[in-house]
N, C-alpha and C. Protein backbone atom coordinates (compact mmCIF):
# COMPACT_ATOMS: atom_id res chain seq x y z
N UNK A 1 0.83 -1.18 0.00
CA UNK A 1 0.00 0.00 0.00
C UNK A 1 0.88 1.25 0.00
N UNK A 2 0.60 2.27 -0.38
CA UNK A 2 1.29 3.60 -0.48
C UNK A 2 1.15 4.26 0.20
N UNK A 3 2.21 4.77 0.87
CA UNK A 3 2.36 5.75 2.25
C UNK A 3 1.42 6.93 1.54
N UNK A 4 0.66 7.93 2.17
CA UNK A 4 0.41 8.86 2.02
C UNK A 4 1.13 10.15 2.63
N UNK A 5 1.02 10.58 1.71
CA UNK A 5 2.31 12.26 2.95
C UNK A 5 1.44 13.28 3.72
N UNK A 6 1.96 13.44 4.69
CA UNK A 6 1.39 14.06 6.01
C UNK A 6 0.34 15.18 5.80
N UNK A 7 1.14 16.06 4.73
CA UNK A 7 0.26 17.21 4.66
C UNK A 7 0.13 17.61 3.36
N UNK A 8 -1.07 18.40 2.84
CA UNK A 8 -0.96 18.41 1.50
C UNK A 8 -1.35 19.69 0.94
N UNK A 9 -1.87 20.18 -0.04
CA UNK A 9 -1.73 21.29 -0.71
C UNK A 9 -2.77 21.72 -1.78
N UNK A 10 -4.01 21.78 -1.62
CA UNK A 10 -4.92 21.92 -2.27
C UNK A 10 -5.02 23.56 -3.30
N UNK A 11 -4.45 23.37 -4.70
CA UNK A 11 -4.29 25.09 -5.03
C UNK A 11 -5.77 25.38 -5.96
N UNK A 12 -6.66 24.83 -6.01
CA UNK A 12 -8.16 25.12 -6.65
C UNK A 12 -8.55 25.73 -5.48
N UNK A 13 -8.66 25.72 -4.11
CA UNK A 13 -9.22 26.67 -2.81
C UNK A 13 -7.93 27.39 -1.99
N UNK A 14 -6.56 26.73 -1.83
CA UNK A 14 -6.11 27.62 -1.25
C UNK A 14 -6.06 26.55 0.36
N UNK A 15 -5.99 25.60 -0.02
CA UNK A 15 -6.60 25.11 1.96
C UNK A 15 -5.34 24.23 1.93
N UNK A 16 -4.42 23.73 2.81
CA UNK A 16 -3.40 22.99 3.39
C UNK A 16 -4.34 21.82 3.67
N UNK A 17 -3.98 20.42 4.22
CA UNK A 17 -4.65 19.31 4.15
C UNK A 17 -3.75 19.08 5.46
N UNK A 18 -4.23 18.63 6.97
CA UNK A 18 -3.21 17.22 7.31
C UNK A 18 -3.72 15.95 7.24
N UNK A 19 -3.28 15.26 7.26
CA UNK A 19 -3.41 13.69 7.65
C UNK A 19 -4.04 13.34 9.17
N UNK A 20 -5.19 12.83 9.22
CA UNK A 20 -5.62 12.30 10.99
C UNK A 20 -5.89 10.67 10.22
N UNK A 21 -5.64 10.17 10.58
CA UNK A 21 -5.50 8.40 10.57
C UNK A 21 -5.93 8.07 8.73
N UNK A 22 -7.32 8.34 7.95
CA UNK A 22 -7.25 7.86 6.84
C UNK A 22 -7.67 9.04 6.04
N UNK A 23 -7.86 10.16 7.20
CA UNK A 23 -8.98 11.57 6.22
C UNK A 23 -8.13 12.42 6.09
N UNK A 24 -7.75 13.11 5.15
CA UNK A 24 -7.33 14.80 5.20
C UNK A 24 -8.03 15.59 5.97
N UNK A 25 -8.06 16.60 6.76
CA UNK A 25 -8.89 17.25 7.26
C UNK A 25 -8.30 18.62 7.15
N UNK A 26 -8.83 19.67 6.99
CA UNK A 26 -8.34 21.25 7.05
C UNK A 26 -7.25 21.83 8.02
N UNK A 27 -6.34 22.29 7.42
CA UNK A 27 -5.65 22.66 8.63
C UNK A 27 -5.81 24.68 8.48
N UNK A 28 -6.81 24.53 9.60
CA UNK A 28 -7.33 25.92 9.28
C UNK A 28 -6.93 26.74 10.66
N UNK A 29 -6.58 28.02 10.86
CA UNK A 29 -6.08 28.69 11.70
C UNK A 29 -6.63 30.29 11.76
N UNK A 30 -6.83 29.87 13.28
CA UNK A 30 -7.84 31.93 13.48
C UNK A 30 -6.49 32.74 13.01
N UNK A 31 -7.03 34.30 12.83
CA UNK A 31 -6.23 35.27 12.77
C UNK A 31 -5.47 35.31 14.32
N UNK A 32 -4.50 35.81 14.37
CA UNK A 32 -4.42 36.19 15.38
C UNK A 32 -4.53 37.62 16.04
N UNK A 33 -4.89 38.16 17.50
CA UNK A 33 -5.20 39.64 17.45
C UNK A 33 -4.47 39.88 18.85
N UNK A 34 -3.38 40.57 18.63
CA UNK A 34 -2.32 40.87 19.63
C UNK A 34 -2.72 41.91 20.94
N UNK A 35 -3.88 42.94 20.39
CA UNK A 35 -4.69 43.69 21.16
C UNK A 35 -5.28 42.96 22.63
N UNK A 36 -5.10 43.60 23.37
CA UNK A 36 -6.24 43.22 24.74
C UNK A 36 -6.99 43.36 24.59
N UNK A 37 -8.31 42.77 24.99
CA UNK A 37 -9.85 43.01 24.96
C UNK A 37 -10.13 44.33 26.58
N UNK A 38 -9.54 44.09 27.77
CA UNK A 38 -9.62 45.38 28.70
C UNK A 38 -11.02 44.87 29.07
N UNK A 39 -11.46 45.69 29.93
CA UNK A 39 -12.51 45.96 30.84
C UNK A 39 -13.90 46.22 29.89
N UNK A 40 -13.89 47.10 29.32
CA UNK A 40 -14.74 47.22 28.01
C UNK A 40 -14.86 46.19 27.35
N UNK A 41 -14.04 45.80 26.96
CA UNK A 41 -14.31 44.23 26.05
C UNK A 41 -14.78 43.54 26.24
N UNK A 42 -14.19 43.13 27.91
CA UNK A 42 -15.24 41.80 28.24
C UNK A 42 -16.13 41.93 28.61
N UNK A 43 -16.42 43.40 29.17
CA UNK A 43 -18.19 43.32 29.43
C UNK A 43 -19.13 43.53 28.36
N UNK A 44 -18.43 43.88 27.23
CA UNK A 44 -18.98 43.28 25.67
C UNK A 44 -19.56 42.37 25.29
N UNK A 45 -18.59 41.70 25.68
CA UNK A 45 -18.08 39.68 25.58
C UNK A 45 -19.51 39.39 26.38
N UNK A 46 -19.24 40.15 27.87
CA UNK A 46 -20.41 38.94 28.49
C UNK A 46 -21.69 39.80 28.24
N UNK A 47 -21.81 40.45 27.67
CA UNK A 47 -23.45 41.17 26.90
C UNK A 47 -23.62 40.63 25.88
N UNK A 48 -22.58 40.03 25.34
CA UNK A 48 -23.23 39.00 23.98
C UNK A 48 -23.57 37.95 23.76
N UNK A 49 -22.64 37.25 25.05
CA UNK A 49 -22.86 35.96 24.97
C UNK A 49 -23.86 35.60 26.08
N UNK A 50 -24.73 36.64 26.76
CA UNK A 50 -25.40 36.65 27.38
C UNK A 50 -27.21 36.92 26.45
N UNK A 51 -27.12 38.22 26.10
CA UNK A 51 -27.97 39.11 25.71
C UNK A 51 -28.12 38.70 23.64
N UNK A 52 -27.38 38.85 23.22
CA UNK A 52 -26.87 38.63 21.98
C UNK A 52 -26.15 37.41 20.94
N UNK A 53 -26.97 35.98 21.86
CA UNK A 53 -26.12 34.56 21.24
C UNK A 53 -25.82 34.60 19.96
N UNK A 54 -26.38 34.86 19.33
CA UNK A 54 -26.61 35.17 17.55
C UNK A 54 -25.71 35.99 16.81
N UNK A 55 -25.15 36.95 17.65
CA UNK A 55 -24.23 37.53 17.29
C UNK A 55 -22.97 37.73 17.36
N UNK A 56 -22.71 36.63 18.84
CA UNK A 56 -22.10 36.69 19.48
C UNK A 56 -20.87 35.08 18.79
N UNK A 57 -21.94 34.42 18.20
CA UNK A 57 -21.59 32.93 17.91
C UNK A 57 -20.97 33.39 16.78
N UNK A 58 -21.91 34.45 15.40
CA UNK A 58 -21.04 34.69 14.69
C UNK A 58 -19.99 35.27 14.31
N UNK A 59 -19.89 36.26 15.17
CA UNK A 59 -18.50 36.77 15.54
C UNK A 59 -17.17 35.76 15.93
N UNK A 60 -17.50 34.89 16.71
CA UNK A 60 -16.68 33.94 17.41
C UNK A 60 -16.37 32.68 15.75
N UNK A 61 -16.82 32.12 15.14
CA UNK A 61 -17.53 31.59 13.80
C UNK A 61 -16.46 32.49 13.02
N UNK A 62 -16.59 33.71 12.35
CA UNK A 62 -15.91 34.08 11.77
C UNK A 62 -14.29 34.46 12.28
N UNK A 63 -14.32 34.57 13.18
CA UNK A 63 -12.83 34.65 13.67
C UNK A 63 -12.81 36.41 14.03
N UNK A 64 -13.94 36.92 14.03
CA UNK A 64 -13.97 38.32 14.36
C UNK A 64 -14.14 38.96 15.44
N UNK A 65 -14.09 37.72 16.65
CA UNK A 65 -14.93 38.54 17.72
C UNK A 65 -13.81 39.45 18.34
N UNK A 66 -12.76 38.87 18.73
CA UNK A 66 -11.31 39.43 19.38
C UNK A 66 -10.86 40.92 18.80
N UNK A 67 -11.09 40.85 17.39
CA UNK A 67 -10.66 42.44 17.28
C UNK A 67 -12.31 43.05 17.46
N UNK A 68 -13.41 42.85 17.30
CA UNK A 68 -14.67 43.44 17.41
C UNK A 68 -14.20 43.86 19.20
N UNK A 69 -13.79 42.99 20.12
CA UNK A 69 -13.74 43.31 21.35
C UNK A 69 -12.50 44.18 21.72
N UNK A 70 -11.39 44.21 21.29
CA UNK A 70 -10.53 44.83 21.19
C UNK A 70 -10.64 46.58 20.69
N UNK A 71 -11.42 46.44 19.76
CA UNK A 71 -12.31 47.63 18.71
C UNK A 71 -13.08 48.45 20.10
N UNK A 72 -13.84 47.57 20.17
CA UNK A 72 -14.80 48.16 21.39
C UNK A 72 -14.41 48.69 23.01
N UNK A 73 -12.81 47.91 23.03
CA UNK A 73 -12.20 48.24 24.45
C UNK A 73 -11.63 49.87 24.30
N UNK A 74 -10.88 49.77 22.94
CA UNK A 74 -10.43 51.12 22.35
C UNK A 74 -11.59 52.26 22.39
N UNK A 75 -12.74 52.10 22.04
CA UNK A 75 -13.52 53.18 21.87
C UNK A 75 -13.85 53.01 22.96
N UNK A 76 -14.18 52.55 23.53
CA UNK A 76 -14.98 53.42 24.96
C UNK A 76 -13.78 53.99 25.52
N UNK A 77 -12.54 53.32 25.90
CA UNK A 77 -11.49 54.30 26.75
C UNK A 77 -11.52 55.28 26.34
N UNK A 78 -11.38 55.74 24.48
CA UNK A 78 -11.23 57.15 24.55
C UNK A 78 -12.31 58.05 24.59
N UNK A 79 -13.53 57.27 24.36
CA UNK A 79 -14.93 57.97 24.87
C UNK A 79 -15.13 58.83 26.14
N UNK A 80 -14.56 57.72 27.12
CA UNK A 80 -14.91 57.73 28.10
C UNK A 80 -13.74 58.55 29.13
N UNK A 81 -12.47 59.15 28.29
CA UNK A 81 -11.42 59.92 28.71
C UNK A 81 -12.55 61.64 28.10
N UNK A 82 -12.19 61.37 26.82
CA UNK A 82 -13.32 62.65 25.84
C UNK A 82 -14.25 63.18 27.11
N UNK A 83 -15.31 62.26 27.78
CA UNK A 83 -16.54 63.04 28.15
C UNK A 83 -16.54 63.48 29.32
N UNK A 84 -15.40 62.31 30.18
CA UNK A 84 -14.47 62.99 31.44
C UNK A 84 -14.32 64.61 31.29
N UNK A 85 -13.16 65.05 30.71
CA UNK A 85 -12.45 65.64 30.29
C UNK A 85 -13.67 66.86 30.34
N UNK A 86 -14.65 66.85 29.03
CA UNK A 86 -15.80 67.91 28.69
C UNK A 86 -16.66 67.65 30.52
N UNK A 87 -17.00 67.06 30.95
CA UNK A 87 -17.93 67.20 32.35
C UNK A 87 -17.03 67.89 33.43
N UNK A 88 -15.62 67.62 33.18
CA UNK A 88 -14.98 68.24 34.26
C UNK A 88 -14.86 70.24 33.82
N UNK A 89 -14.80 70.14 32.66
CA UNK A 89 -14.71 71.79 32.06
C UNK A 89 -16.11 72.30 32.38
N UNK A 90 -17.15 71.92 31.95
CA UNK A 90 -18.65 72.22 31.78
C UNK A 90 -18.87 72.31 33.53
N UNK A 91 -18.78 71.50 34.61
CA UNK A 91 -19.21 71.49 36.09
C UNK A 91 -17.82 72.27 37.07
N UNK A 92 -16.61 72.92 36.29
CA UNK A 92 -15.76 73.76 37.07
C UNK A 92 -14.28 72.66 38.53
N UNK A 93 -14.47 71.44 37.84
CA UNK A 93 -13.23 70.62 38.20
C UNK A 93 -12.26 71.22 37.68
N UNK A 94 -11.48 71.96 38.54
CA UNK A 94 -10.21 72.20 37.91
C UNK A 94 -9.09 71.91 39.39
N UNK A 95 -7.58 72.32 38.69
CA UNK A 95 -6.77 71.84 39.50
C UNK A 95 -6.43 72.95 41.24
N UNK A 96 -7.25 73.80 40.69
CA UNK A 96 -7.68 75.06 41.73
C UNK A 96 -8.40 73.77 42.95
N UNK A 97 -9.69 73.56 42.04
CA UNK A 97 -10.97 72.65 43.34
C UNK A 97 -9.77 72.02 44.19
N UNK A 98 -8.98 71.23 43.18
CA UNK A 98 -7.96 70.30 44.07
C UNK A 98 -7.34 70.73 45.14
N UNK A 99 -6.40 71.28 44.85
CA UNK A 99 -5.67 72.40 45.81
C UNK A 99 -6.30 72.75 46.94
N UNK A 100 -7.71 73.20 46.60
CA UNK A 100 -8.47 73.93 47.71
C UNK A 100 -9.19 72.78 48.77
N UNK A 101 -9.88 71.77 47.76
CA UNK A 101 -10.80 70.73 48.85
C UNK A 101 -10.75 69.73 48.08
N UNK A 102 -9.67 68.66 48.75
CA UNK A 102 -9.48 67.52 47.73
C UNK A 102 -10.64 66.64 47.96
N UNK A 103 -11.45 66.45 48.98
CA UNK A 103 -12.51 65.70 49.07
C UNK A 103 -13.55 65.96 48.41
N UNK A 104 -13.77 67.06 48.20
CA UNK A 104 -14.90 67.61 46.82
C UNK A 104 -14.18 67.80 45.72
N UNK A 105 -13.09 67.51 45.49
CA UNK A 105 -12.58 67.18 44.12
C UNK A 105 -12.75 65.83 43.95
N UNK A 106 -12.52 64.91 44.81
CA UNK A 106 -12.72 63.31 44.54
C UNK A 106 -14.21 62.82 44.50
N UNK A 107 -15.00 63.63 45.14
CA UNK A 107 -16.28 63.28 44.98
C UNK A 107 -16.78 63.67 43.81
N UNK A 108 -16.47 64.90 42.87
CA UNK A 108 -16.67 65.45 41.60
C UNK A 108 -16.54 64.34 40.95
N UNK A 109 -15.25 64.05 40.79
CA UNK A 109 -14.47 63.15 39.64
C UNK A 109 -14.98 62.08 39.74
N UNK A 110 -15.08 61.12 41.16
CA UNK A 110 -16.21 60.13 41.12
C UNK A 110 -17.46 60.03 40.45
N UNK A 111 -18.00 60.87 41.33
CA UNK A 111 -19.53 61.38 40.34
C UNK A 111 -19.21 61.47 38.85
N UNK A 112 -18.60 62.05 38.07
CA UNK A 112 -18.32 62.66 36.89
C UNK A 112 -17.92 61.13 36.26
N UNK A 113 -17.18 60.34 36.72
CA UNK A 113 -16.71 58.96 36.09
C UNK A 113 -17.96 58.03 36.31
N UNK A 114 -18.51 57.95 37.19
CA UNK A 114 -19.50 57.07 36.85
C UNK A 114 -20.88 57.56 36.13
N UNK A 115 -21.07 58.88 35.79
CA UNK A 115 -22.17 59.23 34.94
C UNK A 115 -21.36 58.86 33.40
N UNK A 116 -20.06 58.95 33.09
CA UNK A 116 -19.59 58.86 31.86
C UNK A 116 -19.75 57.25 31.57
N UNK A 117 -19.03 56.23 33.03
CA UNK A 117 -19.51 54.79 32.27
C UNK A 117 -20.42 54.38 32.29
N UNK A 118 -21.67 55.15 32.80
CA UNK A 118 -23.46 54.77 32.30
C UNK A 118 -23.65 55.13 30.94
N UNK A 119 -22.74 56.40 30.29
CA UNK A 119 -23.28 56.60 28.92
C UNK A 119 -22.47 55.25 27.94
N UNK A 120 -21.18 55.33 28.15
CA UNK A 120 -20.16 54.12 27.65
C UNK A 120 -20.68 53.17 27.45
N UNK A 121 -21.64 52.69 28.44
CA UNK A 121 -22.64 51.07 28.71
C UNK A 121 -23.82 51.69 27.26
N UNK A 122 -24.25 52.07 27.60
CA UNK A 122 -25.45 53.07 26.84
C UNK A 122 -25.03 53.12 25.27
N UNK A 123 -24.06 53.56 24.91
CA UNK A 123 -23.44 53.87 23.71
C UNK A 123 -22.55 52.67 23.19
N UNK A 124 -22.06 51.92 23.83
CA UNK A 124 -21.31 50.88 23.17
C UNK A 124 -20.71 49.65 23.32
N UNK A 125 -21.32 49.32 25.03
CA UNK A 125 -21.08 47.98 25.59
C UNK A 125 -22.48 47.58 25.25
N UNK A 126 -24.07 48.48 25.51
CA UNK A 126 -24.99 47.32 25.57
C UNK A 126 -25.46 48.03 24.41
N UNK A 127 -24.94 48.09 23.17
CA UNK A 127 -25.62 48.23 22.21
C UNK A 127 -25.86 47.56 21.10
């Protein structure tokens, strides 16, 4: 009988072949995505695979979900630096408040950060 060789080379699709006992089978490989997914991401992650199976499967299916979550970790940080930034100008946080009463500067900035990651959730984790 004739040895068959390990791996093979299909050029009508483009697909590599290996050998598992008598079948060729695909030797197929995700992209890879060097990005972190972060805090944003995964509460992405678990709004989809919670809230969103359908979308969530095909993302994962196509090999897209990792940069979709990665995508999404990126935009909210800088969203969510952006609206910081405008609430602290617009309500009079400046480095004066600090100086003067750091405890009503930390309570500002508190306040001010968690009204920004209700919009973040709002705009692009549960959307």
């Amino acid at each position: 009988m004739k040895e068959l060789p390990e791996r093979i080379h299909d050029d009508t699709n483009g697909l590599d072949y290996v050998l598992v006992g008598d079948y060729y089978i695909p030797a197929l490989r995700l992209t890879e995505e060097s990005r972190p997914i972060g805090h944003w991401g995964r509460r992405r992650k678990a709004y989809l695979e919670e809230a969103r199976p359908a979308l969530y499967c095909s993302l994962l299916l196509s090999g897209k979900l990792w940069t979709h979550l990665a995508d999404v970790d990126e935009q909210a940080q800088e969203r969510l630096d952006l609206i910081m930034e405008q609430m602290k100008a617009a309500e009079g946080v400046t480095e004066k408040l600090k100086a003067d009463d750091q405890l009503e500067w930390v309570r500002r900035c508190n306040s001010i950060r968690n009204r920004a990651e209700e919009i973040i959730y709002a705009e692009l984790v549960y959307a």
